[in-house]
Protein backbone atom coordinates (compact mmCIF):
# COMPACT_ATOMS: atom_id res chain seq x y z
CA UNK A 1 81.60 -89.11 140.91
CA UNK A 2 83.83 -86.25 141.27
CA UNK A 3 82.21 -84.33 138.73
CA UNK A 4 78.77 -84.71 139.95
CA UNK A 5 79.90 -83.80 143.65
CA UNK A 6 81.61 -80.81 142.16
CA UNK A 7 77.98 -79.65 140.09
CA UNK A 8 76.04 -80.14 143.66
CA UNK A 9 78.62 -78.04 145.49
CA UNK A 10 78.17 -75.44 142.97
CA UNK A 11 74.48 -75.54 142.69
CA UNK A 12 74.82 -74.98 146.96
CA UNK A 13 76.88 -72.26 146.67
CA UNK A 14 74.86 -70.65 144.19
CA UNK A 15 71.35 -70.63 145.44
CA UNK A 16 73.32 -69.75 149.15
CA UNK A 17 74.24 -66.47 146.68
CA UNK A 18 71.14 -66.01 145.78
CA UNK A 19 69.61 -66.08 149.12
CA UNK A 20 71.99 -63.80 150.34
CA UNK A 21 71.20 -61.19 147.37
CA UNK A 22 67.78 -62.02 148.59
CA UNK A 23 68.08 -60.68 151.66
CA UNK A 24 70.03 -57.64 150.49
CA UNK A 25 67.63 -56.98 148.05
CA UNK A 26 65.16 -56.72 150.58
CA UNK A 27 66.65 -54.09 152.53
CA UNK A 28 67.94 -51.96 149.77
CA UNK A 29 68.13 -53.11 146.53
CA UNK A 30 64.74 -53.48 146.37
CA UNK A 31 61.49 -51.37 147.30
CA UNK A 32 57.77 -50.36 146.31
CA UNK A 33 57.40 -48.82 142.88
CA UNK A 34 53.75 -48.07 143.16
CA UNK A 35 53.13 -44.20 142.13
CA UNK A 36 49.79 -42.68 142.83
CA UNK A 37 47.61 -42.75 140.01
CA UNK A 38 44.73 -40.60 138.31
CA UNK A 39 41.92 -42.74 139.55
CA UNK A 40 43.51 -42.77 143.02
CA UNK A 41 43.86 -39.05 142.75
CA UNK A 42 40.24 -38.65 141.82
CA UNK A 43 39.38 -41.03 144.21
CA UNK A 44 41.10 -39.69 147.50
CA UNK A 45 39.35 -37.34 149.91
CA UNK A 46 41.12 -33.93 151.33
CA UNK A 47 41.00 -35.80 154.79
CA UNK A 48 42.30 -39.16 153.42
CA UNK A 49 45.27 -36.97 152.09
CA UNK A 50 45.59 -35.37 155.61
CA UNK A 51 45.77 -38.75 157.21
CA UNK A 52 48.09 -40.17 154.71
CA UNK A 53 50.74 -37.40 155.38
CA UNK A 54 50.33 -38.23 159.26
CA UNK A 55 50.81 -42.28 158.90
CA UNK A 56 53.72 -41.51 156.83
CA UNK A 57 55.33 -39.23 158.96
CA UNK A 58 54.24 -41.85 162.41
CA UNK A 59 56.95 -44.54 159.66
CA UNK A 60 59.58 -41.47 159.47
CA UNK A 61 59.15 -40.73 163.39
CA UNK A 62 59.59 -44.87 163.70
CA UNK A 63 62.28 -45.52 161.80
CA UNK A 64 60.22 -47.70 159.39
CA UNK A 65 60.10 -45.40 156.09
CA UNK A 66 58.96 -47.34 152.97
CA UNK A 67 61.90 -48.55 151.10
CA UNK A 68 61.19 -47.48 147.47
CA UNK A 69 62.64 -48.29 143.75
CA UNK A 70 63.23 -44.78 142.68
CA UNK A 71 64.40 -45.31 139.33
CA UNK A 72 61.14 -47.69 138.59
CA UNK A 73 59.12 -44.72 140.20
CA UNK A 74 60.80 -42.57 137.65
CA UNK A 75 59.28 -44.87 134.66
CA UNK A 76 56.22 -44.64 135.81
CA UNK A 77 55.96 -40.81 136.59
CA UNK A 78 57.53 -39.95 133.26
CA UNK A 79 54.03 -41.17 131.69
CA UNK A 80 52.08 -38.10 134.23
CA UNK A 81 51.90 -37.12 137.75
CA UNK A 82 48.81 -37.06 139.99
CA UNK A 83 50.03 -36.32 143.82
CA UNK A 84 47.76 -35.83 145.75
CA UNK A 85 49.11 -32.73 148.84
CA UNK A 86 50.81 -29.57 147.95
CA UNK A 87 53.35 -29.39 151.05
CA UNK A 88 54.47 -25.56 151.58
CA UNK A 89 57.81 -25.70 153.41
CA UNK A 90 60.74 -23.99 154.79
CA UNK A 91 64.09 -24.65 152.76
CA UNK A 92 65.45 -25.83 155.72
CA UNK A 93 67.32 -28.99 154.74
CA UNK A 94 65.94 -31.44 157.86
CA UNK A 95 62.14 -30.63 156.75
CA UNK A 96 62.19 -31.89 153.22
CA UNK A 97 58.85 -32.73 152.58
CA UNK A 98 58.88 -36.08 150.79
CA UNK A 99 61.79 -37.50 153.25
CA UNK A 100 59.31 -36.33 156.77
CA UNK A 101 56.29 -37.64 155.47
CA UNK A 102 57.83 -40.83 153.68
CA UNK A 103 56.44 -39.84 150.15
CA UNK A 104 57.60 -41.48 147.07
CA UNK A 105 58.16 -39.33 143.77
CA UNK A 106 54.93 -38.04 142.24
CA UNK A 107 53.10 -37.65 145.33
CA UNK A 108 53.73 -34.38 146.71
CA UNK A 109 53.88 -30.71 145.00
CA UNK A 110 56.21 -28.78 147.95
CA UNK A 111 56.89 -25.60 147.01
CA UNK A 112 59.24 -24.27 149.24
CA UNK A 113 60.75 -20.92 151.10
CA UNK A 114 62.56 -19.77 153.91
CA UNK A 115 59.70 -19.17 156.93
CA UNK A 116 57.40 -20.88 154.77
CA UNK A 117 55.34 -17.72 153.77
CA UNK A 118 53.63 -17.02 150.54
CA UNK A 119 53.64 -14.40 148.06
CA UNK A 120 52.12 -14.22 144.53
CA UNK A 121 54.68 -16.47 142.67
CA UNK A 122 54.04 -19.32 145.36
CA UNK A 123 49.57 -18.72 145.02
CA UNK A 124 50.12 -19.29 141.79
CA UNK A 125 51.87 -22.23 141.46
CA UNK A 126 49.56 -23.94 144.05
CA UNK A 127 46.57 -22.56 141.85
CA UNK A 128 47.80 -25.02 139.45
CA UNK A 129 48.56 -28.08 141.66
CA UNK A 130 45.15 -27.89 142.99
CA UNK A 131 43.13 -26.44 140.43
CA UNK A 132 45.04 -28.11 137.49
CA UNK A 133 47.09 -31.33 138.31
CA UNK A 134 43.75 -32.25 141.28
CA UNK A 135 45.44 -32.39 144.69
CA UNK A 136 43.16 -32.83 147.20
CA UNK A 137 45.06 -30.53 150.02
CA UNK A 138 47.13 -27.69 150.74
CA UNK A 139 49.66 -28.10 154.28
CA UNK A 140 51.64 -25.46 155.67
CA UNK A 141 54.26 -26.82 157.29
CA UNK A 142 56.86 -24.44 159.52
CA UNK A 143 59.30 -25.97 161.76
CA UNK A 144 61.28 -25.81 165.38
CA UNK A 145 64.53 -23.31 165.61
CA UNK A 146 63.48 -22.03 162.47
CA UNK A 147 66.66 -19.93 161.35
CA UNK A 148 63.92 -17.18 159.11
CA UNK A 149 61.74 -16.86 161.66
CA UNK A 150 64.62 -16.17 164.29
CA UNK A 151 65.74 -13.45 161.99
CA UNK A 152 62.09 -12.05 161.89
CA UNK A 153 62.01 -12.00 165.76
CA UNK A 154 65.80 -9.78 165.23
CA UNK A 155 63.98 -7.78 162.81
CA UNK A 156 67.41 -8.47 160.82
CA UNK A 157 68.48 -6.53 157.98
CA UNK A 158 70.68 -8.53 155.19
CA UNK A 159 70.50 -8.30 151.24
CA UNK A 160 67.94 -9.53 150.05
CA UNK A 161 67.03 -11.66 152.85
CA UNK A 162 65.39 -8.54 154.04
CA UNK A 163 62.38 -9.16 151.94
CA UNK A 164 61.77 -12.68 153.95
CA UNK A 165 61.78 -11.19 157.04
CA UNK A 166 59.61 -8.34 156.68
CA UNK A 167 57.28 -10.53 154.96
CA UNK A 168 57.70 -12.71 158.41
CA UNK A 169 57.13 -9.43 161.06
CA UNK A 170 53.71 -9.28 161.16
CA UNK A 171 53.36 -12.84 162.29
CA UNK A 172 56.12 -11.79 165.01
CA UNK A 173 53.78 -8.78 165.70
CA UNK A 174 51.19 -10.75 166.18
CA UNK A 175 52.38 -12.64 168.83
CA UNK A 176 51.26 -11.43 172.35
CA UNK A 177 51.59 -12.78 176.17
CA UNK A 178 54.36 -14.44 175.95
CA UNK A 179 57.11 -13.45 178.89
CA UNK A 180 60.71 -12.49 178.46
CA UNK A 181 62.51 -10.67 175.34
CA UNK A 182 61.06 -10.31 172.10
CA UNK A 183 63.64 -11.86 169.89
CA UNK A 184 65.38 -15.23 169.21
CA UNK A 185 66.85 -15.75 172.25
CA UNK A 186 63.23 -16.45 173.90
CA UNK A 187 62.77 -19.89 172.55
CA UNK A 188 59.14 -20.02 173.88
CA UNK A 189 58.65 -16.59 171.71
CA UNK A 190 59.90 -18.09 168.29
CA UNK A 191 57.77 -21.16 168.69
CA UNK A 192 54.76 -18.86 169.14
CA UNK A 193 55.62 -16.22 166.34
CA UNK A 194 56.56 -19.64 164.08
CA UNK A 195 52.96 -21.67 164.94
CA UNK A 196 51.25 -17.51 163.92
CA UNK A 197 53.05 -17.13 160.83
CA UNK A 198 51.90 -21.03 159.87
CA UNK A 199 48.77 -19.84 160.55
CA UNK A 200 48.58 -16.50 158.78
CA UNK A 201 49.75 -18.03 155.65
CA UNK A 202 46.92 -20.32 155.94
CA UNK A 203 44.61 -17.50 156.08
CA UNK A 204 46.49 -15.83 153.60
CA UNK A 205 46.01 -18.36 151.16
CA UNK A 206 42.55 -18.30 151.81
CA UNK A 207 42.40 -14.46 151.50
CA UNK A 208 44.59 -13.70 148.90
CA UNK A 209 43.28 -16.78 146.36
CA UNK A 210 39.54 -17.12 145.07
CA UNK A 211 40.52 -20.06 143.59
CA UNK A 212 41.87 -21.85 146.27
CA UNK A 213 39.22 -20.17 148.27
CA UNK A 214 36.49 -21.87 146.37
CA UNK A 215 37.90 -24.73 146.43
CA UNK A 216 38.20 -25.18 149.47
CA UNK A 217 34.97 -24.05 150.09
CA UNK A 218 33.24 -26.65 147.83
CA UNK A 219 35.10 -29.59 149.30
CA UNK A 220 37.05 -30.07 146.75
CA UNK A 221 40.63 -29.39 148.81
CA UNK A 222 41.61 -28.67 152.79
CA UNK A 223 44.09 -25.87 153.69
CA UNK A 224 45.72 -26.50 156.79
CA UNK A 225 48.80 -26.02 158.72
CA UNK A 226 51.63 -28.16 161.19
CA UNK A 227 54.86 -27.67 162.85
CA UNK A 228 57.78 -29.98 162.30
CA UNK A 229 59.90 -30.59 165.20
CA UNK A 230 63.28 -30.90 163.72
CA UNK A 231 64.85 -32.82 167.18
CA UNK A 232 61.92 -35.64 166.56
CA UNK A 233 60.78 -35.69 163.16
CA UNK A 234 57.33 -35.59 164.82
CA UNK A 235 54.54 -33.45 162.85
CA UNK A 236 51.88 -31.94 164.16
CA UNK A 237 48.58 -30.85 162.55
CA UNK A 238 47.25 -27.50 163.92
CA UNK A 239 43.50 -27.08 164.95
């Protein structure tokens, strides 16, 4: 009698265990391992790869990010990747690309640079993301308070650093009618020169890449820019 009240309590306890792992699992032990796939790829339009950035930054804004199994995800990209956005970021460590727009591993290509400009090395390696590996869209993300474009407004002078900021000026140039100083103590003057130099390096991809160029022109990809509010997480897609 003992004995078999002993084997129920211990079956109890056990499955209680289990249940409790359970529940663990499902908030961080466990998570999606889906990875986007060649057919999906293929498959996926350059505005269905727009909209999927913006629903998965609307989960990072909301505090409901997908939970995912990164180690299975890293099985399963070993075999080939297929992601479907190039992302062109600042370095700045509160716009990681993958993190703001809730993206597993093997989704995005996000080259990235302080200001978020581009430059030969950078057209080139999109070239190959879109042209090559088949993603379906190019964003240019910059961001709020960003510390580059501040030093562009400054026209600052430091190392090599220098060569970031002149390649930011003519954005900061560009800029006209808005009121007060003409540096980074004018927040309303940043957050125009930062929105014109997201949206000269758009045209600059455009410009200074026939590839990109044509494919964008035959459908195949979209170009497009955003700012990143850093003090919401919010994105937002410029017209």
């Amino acid at each position: 009698m003992k004995s078999a009240f002993y084997s129920v309590a211990v079956a109890l306890v056990a499955a209680s265990i289990a249940s409790l792992a359970g529940c663990a699992n499902s908030g961080s032990g466990s998570g999606e391992t889906a990875t986007m796939t060649q057919a999906q790829q293929v498959a996926m339009t350059p505005d269905q790869a727009l909209a999927r950035l913006v629903e998965g930054n609307n989960r990072f804004v909301a505090g409901t990010s997908i939970h995912r199994d990164h180690p299975a995800q890293v099985a399963t990209t070993a075999l080939g990747q297929f992601p479907f956005a190039i992302v062109h970021s600042c370095i700045d460590s509160r716009s990681a690309p993958e993190i703001v727009f809730d993206q597993g591993l093997g989704d995005l290509f996000a080259p990235r640079i302080a200001g978020n400009y581009v430059q030969s090395d950078i057209l080139g390696s999109m070239e190959f993301a879109a042209k090559v590996a088949g993603a379906r869209l190019i964003l240019v993300v910059g961001h709020s308070a960003c510390g580059a474009v501040m030093g562009a407004t400054d026209n600052v002078q430091l190392g090599n650093l220098t060569t970031v900021i002149q390649s930011i000026r003519p954005a900061v140039e560009q800029v006209k009618n808005v009121p007060g100083e003409r540096n980074s103590k004018n927040a309303a003057f940043v957050t125009a020169a930062t929105e014109m130099n997201v949206r000269m390096t758009v045209a600059k991809i455009r410009r200074d890449s026939a590839i990109l160029r044509g494919l964008e022109n035959s459908g195949q990809i979209k170009i497009v820019g955003a700012l990143h509010d850093i003090a919401t997480g919010k994105v937002t897609i410029l017209n």
